[in-house]
Protein backbone atom coordinates (compact mmCIF):
# COMPACT_ATOMS: atom_id res chain seq x y z
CA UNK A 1 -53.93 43.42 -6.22
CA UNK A 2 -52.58 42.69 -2.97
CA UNK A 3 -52.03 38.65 -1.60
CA UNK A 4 -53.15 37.87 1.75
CA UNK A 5 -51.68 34.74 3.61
CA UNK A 6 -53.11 32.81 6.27
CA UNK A 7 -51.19 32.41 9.42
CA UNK A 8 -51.35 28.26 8.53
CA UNK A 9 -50.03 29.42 4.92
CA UNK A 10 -47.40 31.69 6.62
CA UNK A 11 -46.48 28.66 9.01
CA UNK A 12 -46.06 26.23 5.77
CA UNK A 13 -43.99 28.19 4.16
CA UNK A 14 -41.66 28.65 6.73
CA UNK A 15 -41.50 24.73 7.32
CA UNK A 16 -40.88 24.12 3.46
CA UNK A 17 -37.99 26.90 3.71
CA UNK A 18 -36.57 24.81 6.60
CA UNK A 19 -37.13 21.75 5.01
CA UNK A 20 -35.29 22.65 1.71
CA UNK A 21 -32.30 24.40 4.17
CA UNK A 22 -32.17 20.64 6.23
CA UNK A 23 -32.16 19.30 2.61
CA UNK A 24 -29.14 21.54 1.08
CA UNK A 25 -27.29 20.70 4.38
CA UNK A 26 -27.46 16.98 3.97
CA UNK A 27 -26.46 16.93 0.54
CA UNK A 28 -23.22 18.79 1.22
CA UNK A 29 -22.85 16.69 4.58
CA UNK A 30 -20.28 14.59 5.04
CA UNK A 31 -20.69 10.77 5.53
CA UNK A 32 -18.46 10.46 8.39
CA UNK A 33 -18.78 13.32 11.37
CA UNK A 34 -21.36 16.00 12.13
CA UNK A 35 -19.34 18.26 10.02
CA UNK A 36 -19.55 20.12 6.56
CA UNK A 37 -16.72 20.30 3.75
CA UNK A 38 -17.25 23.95 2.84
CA UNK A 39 -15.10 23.13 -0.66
CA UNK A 40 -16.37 20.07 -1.37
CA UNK A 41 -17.58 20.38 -5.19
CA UNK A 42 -20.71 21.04 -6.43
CA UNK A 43 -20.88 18.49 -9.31
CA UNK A 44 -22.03 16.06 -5.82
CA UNK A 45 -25.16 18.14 -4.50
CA UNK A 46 -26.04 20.10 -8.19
CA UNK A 47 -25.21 17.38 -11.26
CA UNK A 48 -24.60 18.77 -14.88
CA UNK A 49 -27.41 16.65 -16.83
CA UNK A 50 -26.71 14.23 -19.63
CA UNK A 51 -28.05 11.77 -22.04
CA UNK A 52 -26.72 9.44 -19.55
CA UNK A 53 -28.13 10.83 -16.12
CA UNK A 54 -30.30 13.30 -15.17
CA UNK A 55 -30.26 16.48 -12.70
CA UNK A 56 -31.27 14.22 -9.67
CA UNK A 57 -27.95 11.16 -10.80
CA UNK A 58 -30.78 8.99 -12.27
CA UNK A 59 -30.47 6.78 -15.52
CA UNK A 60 -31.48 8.50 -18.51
CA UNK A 61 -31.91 6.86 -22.17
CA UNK A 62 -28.44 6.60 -23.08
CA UNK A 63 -27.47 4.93 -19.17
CA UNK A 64 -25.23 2.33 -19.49
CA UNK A 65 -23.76 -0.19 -16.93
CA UNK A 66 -21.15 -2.92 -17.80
CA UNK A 67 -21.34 -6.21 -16.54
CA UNK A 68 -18.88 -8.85 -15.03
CA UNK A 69 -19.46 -12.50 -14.66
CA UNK A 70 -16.73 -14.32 -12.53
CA UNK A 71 -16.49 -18.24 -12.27
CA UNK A 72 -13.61 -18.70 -9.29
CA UNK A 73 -12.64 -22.40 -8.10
CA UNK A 74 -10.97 -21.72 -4.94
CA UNK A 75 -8.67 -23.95 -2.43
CA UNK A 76 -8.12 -23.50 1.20
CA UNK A 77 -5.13 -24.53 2.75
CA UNK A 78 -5.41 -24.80 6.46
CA UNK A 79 -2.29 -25.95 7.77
CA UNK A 80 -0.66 -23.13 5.42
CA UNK A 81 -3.39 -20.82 5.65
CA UNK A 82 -3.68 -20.29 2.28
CA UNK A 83 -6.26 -19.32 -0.35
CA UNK A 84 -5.34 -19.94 -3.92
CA UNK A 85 -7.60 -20.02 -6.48
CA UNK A 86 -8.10 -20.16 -11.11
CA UNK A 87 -10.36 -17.38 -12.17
CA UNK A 88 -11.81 -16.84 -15.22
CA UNK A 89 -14.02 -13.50 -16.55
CA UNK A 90 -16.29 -12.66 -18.48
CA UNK A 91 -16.31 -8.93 -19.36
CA UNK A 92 -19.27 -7.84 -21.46
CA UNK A 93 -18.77 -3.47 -22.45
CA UNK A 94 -21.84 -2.18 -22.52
CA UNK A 95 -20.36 1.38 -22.43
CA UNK A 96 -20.35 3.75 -25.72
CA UNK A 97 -16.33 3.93 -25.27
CA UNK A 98 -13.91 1.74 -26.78
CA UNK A 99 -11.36 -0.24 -24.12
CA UNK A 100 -8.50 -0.95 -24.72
CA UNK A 101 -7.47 -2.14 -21.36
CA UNK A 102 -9.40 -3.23 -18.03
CA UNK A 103 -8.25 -2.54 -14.28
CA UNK A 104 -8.66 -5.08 -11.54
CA UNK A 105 -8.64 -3.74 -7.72
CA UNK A 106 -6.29 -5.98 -5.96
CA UNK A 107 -7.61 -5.09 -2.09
CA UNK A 108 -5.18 -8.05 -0.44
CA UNK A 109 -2.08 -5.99 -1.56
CA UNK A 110 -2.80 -3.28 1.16
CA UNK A 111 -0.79 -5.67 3.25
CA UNK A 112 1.80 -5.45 1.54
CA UNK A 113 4.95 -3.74 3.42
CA UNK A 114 5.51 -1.05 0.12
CA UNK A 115 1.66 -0.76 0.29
CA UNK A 116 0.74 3.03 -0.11
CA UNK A 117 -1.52 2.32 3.00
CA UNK A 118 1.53 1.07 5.13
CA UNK A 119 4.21 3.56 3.37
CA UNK A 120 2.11 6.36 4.45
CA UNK A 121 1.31 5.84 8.10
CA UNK A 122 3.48 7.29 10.33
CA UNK A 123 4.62 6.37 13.66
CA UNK A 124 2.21 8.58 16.25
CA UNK A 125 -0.50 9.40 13.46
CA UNK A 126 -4.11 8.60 12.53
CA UNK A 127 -3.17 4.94 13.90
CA UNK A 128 -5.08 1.86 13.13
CA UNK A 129 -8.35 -0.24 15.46
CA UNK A 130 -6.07 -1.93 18.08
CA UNK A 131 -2.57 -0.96 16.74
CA UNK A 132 -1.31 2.49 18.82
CA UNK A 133 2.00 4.23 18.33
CA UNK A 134 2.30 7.51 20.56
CA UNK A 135 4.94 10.70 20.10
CA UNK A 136 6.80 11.86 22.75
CA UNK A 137 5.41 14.92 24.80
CA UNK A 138 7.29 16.85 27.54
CA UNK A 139 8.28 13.95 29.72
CA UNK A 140 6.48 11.52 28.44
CA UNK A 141 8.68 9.13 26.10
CA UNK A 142 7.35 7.84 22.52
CA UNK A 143 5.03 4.63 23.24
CA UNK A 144 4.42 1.44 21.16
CA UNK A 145 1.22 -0.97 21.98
CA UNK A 146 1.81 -4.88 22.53
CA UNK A 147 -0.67 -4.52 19.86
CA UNK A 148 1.57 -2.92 17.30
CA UNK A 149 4.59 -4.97 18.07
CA UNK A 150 2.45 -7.86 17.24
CA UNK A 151 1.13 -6.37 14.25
CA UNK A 152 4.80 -5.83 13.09
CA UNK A 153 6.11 -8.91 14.10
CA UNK A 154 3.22 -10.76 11.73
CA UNK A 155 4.16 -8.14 9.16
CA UNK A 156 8.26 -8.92 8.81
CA UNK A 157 7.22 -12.72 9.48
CA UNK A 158 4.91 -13.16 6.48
CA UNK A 159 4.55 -12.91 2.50
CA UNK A 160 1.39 -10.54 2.15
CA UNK A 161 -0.56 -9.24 -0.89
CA UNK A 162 -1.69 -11.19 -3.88
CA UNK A 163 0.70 -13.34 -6.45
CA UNK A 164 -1.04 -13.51 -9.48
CA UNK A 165 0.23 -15.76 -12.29
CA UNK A 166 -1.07 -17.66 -16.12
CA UNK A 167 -3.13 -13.96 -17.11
CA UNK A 168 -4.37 -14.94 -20.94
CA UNK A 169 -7.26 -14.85 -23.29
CA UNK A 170 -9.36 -17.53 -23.87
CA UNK A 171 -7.38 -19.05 -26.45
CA UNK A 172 -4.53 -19.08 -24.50
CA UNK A 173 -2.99 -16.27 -25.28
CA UNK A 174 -0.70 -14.36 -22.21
CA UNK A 175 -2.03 -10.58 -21.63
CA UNK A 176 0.52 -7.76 -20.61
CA UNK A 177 -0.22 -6.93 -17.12
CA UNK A 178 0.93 -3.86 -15.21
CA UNK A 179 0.67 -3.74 -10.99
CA UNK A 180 0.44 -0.59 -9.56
CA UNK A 181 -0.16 -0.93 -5.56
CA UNK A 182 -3.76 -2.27 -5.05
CA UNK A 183 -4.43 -1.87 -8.87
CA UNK A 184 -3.50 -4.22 -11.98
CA UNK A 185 -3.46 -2.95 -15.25
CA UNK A 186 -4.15 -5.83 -17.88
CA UNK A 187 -3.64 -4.74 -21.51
CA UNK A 188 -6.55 -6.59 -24.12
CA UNK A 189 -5.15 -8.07 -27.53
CA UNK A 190 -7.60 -5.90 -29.48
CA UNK A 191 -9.47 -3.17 -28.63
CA UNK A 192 -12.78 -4.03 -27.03
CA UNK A 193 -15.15 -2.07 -29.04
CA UNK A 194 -19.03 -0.98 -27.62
CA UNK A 195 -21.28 -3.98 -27.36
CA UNK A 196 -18.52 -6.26 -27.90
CA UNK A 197 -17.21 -9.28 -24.61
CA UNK A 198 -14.18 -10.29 -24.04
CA UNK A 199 -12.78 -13.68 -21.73
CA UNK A 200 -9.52 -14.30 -19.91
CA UNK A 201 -8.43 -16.35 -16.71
CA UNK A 202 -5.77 -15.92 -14.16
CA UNK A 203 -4.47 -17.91 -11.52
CA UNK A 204 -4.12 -16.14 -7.96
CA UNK A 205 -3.30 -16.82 -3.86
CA UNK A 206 -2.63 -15.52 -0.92
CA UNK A 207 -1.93 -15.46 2.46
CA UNK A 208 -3.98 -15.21 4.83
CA UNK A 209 -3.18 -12.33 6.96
CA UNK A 210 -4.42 -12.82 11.22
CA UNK A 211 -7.34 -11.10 11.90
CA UNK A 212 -6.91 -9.93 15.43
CA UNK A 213 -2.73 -9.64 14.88
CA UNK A 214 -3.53 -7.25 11.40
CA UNK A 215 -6.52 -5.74 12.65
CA UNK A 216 -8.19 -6.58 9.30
CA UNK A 217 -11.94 -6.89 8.54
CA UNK A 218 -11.42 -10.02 7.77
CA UNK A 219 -8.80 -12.97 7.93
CA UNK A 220 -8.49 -15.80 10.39
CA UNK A 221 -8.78 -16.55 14.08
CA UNK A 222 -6.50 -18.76 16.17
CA UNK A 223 -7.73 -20.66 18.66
CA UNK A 224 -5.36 -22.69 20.65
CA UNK A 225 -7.68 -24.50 23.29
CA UNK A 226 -9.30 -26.45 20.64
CA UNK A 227 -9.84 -29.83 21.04
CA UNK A 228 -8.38 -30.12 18.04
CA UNK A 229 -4.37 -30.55 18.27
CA UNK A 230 -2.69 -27.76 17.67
CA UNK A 231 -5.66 -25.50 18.28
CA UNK A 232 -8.26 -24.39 15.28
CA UNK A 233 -8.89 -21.46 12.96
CA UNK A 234 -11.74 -19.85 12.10
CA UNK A 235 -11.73 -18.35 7.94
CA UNK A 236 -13.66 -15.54 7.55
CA UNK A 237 -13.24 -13.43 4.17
CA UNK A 238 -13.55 -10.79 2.40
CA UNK A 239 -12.17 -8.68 -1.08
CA UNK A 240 -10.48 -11.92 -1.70
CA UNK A 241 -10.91 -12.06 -5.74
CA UNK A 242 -9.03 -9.62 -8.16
CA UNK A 243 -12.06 -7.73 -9.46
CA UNK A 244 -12.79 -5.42 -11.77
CA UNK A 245 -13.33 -1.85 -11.05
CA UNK A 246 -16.19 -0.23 -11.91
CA UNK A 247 -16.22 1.93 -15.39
CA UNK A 248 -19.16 4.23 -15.35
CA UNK A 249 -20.82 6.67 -17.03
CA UNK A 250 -19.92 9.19 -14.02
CA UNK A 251 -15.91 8.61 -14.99
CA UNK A 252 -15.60 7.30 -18.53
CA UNK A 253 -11.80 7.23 -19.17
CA UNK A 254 -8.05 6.07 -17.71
CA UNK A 255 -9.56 7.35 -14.39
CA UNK A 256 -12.18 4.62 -13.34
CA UNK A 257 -14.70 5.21 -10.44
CA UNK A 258 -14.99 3.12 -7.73
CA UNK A 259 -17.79 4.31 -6.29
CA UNK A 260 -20.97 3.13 -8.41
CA UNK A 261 -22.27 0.35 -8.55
CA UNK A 262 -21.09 -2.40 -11.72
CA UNK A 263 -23.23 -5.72 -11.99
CA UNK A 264 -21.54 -8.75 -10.84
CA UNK A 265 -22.37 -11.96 -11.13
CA UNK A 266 -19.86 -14.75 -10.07
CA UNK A 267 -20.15 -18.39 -9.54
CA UNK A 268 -18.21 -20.42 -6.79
CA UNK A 269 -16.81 -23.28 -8.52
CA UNK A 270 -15.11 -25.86 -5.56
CA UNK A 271 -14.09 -24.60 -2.00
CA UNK A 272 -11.98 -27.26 -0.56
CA UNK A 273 -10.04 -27.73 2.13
CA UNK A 274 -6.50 -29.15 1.83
């Protein structure tokens, strides 16, 4: 028996084909630029299915999610500009996996000088928003921006990245800690078993890096006409508190992901200005 299509059935066809092409192109698309990763792996557009997501990355009945509750009373010195701060956490495994130790991301140590960020950038490369180092070319010597001198002069004049101190239990206990770059490794005193919580507290500061100097997303801003003497400084931060990274069902394991999303809830104890 022969099918017959309508020229409107023929026409809707062709749109769903074009629709579904559009579709397989944005999935494989890449976030940043209007171009496409040719290798980038299929396990991102096509998921292998589990009893904890489905085909389409969406929870199934075994989904899990841990949780993190953070209680931080922080202190900002001005005239040092300085934020130091006592942090305790809560850490409640909801996973089916048994931990034995938890990772914190550490972002303020990317300003540190033997940061992988800073070790890795190379004079003429990729560069940095406001920062510019140039190679020579023909006649043209190597160049260096008043912005990068700056940036280098902060650098060698200040103590960057996190110092974190007092890491123990709840009872007081001190916990092995390993720093690795922008990551902390902090070892449990037993193993944290599924469905189980566990509690410690550290003490942490840092300073404060200059905003416009750094060409950081966040930081502060000197402003020497103030009225005030001296001049003022505006605070504005961010990725301040060690956290925890996220451990997911995508990446159960020593390899954590950072890319899903882990529940946080934190409470601000004091902000205070010396």
């Amino acid at each position: 028996m022969a099918t017959t299509f309508s020229r409107f059935s023929i026409f809707s066809m062709a749109g769903l084909l074009l629709c579904s092409q559009l579709a397989g192109a944005d999935a494989i698309r890449q976030t940043k630029g209007d171009f496409e990763d040719k290798f980038r792996q299929l396990d991102e557009v096509l998921p292998t299915p589990n009893v904890y997501r489905n085909a389409a990355g969406e929870p199934a009945e075994k989904y899990w999610q841990q949780q993190v509750d953070y209680r931080i009373s922080a202190r900002l010195n001005e005239t040092q500009r300085q934020l130091s701060a006592s942090q305790s956490v809560h850490y409640q495994n909801n996973s089916p996996y048994t931990l034995k130790y938890l990772w914190l991301q550490l972002d303020q140590n990317i300003f540190k000088n033997d940061s992988m960020a800073e070790m890795s950038t190379s004079f003429g490369g990729i560069g940095r928003r406001g920062p510019e180092t140039k190679l020579a070319s023909g006649n043209e010597p190597a160049k260096l921006s008043l912005d990068e001198l700056r940036r280098q002069q902060f650098m060698a004049d200040n103590e960057l990245g996190y110092s974190i101190t007092n890491i123990k239990t709840s009872n007081g206990k001190a916990l092995k800690a390993t720093l690795v770059g922008t990551l902390m490794r902090i070892d449990l005193e037993k193993p944290l078993k599924a469905g189980q919580a566990v509690d410690f507290s550290l003490d942490f500061s840092f300073n404060i890096v200059e905003e416009d100097a750094v060409s950081a997303r966040s930081g502060y801003e000197h402003f020497p006409k103030d009225e005030r003497e001296g001049g003022n400084d505006i605070f504005l931060l961010a990725q301040w508190f060690p956290r925890l990274v996220a451990y997911t069902d995508t990446k159960p394991g020593p390899t954590k992901s950072f890319l899903a999303v882990v529940s946080l809830r934190w409470s601000l104890g004091t902000m205070m200005s010396a």
